[in-house]
Protein backbone atom coordinates (compact mmCIF):
# COMPACT_ATOMS: atom_id res chain seq x y z
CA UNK A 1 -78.53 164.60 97.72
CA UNK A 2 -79.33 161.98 94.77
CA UNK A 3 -76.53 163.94 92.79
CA UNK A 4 -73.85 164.67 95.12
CA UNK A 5 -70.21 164.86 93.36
CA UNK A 6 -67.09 165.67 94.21
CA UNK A 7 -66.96 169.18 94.09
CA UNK A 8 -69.53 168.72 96.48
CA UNK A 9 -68.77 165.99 99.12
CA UNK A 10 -64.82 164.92 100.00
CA UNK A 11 -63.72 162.84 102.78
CA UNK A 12 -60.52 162.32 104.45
CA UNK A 13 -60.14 159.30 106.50
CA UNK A 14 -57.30 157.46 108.01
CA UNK A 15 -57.18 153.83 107.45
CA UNK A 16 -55.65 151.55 109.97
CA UNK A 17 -52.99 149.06 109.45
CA UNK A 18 -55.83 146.09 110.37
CA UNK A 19 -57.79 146.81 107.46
CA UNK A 20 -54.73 146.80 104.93
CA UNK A 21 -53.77 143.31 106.92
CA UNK A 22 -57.74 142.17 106.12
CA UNK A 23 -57.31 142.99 102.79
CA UNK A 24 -53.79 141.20 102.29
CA UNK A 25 -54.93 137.39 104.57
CA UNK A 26 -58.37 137.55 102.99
CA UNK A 27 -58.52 139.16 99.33
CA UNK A 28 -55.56 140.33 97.82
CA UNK A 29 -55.20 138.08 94.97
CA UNK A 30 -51.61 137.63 93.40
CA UNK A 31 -52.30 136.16 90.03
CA UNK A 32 -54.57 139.04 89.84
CA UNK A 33 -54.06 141.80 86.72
CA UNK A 34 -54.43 144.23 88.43
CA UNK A 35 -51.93 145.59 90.67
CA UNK A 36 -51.71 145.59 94.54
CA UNK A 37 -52.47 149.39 95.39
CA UNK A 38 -55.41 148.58 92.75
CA UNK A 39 -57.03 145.93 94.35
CA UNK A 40 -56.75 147.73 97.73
CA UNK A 41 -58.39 151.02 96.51
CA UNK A 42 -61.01 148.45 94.99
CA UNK A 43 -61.61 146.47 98.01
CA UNK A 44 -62.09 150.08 100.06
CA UNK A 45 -64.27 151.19 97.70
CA UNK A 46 -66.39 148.07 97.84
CA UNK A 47 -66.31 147.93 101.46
CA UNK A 48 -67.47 151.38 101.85
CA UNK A 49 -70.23 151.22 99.48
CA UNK A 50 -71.46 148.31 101.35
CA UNK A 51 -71.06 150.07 104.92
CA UNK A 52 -73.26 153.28 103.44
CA UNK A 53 -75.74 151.22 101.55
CA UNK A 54 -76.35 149.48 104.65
CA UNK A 55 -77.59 152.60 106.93
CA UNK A 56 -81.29 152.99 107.31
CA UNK A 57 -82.57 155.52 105.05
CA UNK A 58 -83.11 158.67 107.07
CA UNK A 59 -85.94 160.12 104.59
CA UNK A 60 -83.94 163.11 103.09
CA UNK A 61 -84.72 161.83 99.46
CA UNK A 62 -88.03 160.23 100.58
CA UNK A 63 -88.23 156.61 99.56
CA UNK A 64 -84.32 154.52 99.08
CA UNK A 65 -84.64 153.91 95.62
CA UNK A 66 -80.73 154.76 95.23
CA UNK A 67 -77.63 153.43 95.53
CA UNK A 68 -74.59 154.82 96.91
CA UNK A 69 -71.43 154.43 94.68
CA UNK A 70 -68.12 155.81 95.26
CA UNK A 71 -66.46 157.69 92.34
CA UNK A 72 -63.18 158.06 92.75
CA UNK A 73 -60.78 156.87 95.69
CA UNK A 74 -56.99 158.73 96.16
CA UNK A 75 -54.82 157.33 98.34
CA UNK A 76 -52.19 159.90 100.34
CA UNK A 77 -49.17 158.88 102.66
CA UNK A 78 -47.27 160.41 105.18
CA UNK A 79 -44.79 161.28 102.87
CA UNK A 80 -43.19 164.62 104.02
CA UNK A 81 -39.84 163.54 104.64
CA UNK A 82 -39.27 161.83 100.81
CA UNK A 83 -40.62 165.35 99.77
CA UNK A 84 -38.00 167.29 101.79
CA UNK A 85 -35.70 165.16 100.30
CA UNK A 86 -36.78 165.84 96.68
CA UNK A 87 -36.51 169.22 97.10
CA UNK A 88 -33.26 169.73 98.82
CA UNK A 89 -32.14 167.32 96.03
CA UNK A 90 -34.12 169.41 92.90
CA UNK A 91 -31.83 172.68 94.97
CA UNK A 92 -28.03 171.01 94.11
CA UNK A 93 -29.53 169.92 90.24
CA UNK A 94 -30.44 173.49 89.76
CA UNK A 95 -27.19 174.81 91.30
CA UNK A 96 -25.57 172.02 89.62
CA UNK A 97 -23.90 170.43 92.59
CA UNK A 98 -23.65 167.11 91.50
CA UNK A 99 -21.85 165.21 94.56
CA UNK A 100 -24.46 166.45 96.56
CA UNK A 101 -27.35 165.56 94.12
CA UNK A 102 -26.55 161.81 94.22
């Protein structure tokens, strides 16, 4: 369990729109390099590591000489309808129906 990756452990969550709202009155910071949607996967990441570091150890891997850290973070959207579109628009620029491409 020291070793998990993941090929090994993936987890799908839904985040509510609270937590987003957290992030943006409380640590979203403008003059910031780094872009919005990176600061946000940043903060999550943080905020989970924190959450799962703070559980008791349950004794799996004996004494908690470990810490959990997240590797890699992909946000997804509910974006079926903007694919639909795509493709019925990718269908007129392969049959070259341009009016109906626009």
């Amino acid at each position: 369990m020291k070793t998990i990756t993941a090929g090994d452990y993936t987890v799908e969550f839904d985040l509510e729109e609270e937590i987003y709202d957290e992030f943006l009155d409380n640590y979203f910071d403008k003059t910031n390099p780094m872009g919005e949607v990176s600061q946000f996967k940043l903060y999550v990441q943080l905020e989970l590591e924190r959450r799962l570091n703070d559980f008791p150890n349950q004794g799996v891997d004996g004494p908690k000489d470990y810490y959990i850290k997240i590797a890699q973070i992909t946000f997804a959207f509910d974006n079926a309808l903007i694919i639909n579109w795509l493709k019925e628009r990718g269908k007129h620029i392969k049959t070259e129906k341009w009016e109906k491409a626009a």
